[in-house]
C-alpha atoms as a PDB file:
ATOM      1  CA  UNK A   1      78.336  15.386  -8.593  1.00  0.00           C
ATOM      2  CA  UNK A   2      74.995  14.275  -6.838  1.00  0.00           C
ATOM      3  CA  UNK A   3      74.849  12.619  -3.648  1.00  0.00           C
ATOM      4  CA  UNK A   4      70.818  11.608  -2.502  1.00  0.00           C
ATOM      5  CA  UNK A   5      68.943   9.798   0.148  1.00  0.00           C
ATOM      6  CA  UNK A   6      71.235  10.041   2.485  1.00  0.00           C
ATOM      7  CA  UNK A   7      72.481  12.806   5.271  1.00  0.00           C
ATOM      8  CA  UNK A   8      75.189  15.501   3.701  1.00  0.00           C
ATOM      9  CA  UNK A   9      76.172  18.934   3.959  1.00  0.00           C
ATOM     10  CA  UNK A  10      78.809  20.703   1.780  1.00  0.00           C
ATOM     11  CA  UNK A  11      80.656  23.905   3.287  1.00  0.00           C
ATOM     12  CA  UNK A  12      83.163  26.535   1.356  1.00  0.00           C
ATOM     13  CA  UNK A  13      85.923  28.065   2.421  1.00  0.00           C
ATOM     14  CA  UNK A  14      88.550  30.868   0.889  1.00  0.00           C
ATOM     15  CA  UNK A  15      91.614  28.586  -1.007  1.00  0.00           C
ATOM     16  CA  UNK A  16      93.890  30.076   2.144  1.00  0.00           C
ATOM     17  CA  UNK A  17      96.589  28.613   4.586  1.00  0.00           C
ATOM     18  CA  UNK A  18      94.178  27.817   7.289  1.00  0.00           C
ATOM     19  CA  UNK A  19      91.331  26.293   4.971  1.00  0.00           C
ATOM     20  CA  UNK A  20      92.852  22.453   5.715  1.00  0.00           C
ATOM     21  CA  UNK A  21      92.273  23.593   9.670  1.00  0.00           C
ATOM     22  CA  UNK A  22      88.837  25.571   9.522  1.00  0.00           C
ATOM     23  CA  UNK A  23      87.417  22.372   7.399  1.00  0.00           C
ATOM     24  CA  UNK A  24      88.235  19.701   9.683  1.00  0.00           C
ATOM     25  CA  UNK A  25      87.017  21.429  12.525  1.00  0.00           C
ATOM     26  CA  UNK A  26      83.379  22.162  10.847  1.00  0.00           C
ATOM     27  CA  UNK A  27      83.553  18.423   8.844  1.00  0.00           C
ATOM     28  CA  UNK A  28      83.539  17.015  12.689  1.00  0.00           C
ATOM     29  CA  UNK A  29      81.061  19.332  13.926  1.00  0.00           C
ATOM     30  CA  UNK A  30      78.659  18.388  11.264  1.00  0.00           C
ATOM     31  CA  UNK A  31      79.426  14.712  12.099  1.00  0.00           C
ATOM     32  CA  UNK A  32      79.363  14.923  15.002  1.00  0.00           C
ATOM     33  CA  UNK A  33      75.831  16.474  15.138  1.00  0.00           C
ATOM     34  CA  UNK A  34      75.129  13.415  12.978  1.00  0.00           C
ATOM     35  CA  UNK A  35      75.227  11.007  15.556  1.00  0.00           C
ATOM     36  CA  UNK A  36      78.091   9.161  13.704  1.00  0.00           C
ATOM     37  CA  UNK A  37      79.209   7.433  17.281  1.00  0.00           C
ATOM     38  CA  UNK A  38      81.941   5.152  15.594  1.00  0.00           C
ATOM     39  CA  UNK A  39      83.522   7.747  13.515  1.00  0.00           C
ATOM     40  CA  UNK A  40      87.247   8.472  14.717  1.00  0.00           C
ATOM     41  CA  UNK A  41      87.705  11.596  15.122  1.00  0.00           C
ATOM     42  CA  UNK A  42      91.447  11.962  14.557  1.00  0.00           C
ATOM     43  CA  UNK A  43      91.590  10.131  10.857  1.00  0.00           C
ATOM     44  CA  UNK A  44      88.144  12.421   9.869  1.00  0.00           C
ATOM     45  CA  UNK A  45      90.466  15.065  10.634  1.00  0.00           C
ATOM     46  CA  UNK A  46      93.410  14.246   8.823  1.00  0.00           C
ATOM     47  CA  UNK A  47      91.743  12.791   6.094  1.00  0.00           C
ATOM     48  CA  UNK A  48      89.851  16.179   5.734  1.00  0.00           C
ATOM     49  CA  UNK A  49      93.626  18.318   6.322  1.00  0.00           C
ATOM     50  CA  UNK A  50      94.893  15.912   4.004  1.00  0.00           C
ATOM     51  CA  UNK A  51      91.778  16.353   1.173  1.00  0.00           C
ATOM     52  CA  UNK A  52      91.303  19.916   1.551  1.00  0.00           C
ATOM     53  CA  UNK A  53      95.257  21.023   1.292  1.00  0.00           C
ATOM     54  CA  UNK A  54      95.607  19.430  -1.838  1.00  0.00           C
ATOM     55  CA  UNK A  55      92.778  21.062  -3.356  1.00  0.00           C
ATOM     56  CA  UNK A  56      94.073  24.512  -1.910  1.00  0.00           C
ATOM     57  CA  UNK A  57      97.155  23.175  -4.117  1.00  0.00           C
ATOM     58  CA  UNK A  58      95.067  23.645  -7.110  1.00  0.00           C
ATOM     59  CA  UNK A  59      95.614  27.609  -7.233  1.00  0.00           C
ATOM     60  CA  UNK A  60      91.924  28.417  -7.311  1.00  0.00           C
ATOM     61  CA  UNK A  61      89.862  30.953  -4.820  1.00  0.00           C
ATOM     62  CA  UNK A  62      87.697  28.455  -2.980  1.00  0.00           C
ATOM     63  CA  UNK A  63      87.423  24.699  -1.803  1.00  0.00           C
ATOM     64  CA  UNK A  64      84.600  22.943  -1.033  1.00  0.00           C
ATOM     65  CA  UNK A  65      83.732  20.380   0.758  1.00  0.00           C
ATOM     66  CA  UNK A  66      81.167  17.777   0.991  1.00  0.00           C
ATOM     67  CA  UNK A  67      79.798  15.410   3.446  1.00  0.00           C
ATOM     68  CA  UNK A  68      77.398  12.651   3.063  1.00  0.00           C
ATOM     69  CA  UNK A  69      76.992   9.521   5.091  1.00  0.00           C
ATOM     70  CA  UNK A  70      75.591   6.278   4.518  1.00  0.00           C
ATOM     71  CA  UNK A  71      75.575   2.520   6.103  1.00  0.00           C
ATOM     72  CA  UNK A  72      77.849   3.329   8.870  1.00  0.00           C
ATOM     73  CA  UNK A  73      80.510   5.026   6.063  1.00  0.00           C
ATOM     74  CA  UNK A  74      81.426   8.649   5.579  1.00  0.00           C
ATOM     75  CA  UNK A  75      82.476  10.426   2.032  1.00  0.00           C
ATOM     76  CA  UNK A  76      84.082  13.410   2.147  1.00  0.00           C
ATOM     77  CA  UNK A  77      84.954  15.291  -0.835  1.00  0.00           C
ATOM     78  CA  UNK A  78      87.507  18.163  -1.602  1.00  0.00           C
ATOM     79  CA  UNK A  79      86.766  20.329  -4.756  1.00  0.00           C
ATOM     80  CA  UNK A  80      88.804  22.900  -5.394  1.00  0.00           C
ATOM     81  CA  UNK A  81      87.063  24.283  -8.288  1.00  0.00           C
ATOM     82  CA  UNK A  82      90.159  24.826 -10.647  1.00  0.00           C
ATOM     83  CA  UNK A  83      91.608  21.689 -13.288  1.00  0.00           C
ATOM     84  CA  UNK A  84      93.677  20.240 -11.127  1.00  0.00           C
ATOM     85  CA  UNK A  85      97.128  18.414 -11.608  1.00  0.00           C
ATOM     86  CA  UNK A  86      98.709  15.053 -11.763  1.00  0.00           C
ATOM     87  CA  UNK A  87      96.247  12.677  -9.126  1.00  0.00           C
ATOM     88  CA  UNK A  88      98.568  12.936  -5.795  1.00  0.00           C
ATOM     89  CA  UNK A  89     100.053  10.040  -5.016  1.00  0.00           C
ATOM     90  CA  UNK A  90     101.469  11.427  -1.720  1.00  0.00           C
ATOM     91  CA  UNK A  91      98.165  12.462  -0.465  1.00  0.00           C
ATOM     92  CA  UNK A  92      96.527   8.983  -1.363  1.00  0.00           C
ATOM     93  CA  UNK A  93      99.256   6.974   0.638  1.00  0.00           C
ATOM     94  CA  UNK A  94      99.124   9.080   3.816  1.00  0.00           C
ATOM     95  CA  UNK A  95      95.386   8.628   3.433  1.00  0.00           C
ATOM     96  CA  UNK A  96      95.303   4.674   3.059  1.00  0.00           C
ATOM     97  CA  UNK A  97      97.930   4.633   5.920  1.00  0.00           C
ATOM     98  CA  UNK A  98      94.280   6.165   7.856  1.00  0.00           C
ATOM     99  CA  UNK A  99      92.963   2.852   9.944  1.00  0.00           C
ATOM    100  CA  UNK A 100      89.235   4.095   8.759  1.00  0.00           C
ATOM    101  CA  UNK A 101      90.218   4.983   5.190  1.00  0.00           C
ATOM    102  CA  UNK A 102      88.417   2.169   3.297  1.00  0.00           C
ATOM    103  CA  UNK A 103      89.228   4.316  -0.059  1.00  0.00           C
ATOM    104  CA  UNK A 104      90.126   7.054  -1.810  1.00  0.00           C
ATOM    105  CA  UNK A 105      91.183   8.797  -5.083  1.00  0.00           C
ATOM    106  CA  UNK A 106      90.404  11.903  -7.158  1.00  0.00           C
ATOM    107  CA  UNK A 107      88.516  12.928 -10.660  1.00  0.00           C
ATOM    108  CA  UNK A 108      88.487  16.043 -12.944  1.00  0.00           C
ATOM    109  CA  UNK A 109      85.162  17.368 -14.039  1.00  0.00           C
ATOM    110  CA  UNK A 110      83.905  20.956 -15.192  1.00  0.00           C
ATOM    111  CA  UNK A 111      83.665  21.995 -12.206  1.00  0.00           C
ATOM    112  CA  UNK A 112      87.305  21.438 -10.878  1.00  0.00           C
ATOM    113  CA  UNK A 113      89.476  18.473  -9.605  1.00  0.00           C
ATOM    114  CA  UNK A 114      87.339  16.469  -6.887  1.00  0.00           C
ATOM    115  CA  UNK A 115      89.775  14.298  -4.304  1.00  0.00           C
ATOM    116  CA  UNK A 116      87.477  11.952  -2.129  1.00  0.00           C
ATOM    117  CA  UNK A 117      87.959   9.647   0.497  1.00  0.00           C
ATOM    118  CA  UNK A 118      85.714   6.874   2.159  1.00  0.00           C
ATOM    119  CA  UNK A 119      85.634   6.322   5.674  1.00  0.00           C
ATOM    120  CA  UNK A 120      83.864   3.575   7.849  1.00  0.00           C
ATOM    121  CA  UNK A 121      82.663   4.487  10.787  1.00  0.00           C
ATOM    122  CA  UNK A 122      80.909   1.572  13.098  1.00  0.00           C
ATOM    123  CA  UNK A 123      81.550   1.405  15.798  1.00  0.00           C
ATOM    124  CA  UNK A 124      84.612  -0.252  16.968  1.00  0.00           C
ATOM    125  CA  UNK A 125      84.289  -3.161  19.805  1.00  0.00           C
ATOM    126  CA  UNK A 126      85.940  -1.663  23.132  1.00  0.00           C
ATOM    127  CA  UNK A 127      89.413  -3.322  24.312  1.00  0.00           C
ATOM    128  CA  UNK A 128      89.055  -5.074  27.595  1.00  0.00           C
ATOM    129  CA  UNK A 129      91.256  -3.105  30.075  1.00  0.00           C
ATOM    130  CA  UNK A 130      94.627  -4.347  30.519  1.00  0.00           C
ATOM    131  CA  UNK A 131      95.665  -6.323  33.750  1.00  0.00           C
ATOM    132  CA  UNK A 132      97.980  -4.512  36.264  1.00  0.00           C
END
């Protein structure tokens, strides 16, 4: 896999119990330093939970996983570095049911089973404030 010309970062963590947690927290901080304003923050996080504890589902000893942005959209990708399984059609419907989940789905390579997601992140226009 190759991303270029664009911002992106990729980070590793142990195939553990509390990988799906330590990754979301580090995804946002790296978006966050970014400047992504429009991102929301809650579906990056799921989205990442929801990425990275399939790939810990693989069986292998570490997950990756890697950031890159572009035109107002954010791709984050979960290897897990092991063949993975069936594609998960759990995990994809929980991550379409994401408002900022424009798309999603998962290859196998050499290098392991890669599950991906797209997420836009304008900025979203502000609701007036409702009346009293």
């Amino acid at each position: 896999m190759q991303i270029r010309n664009r911002q992106m970062a990729a980070l590793t963590f142990r195939a553990d119990e509390w990988a799906p947690a330590k990754a979301a927290a580090q995804a946002l901080a790296v978006v966050r330093a970014w400047s992504c304003a429009g991102v929301d923050e809650q579906d990056m996080e799921a989205a990442v939970r929801l990425l990275v504890t399939a790939a810990v589902r693989d069986g292998g000893r570490r997950v990756s996983v890697h950031l890159a942005d572009q035109a107002e959209k954010i791709l984050v990708v979960a290897l897990s570095h092991q063949p993975g399984a069936a594609p998960e059609g759990a995990v994809f419907a929980a991550l379409t049911a994401l408002a900022t989940v424009d798309s999603c789905g998962d290859d196998l390579a050499d290098d392991g089973r890669r599950l991906w997601a797209l997420l836009d992140a304008a900025p979203r226009p502000r609701r007036p404030p409702r009346a009293p």
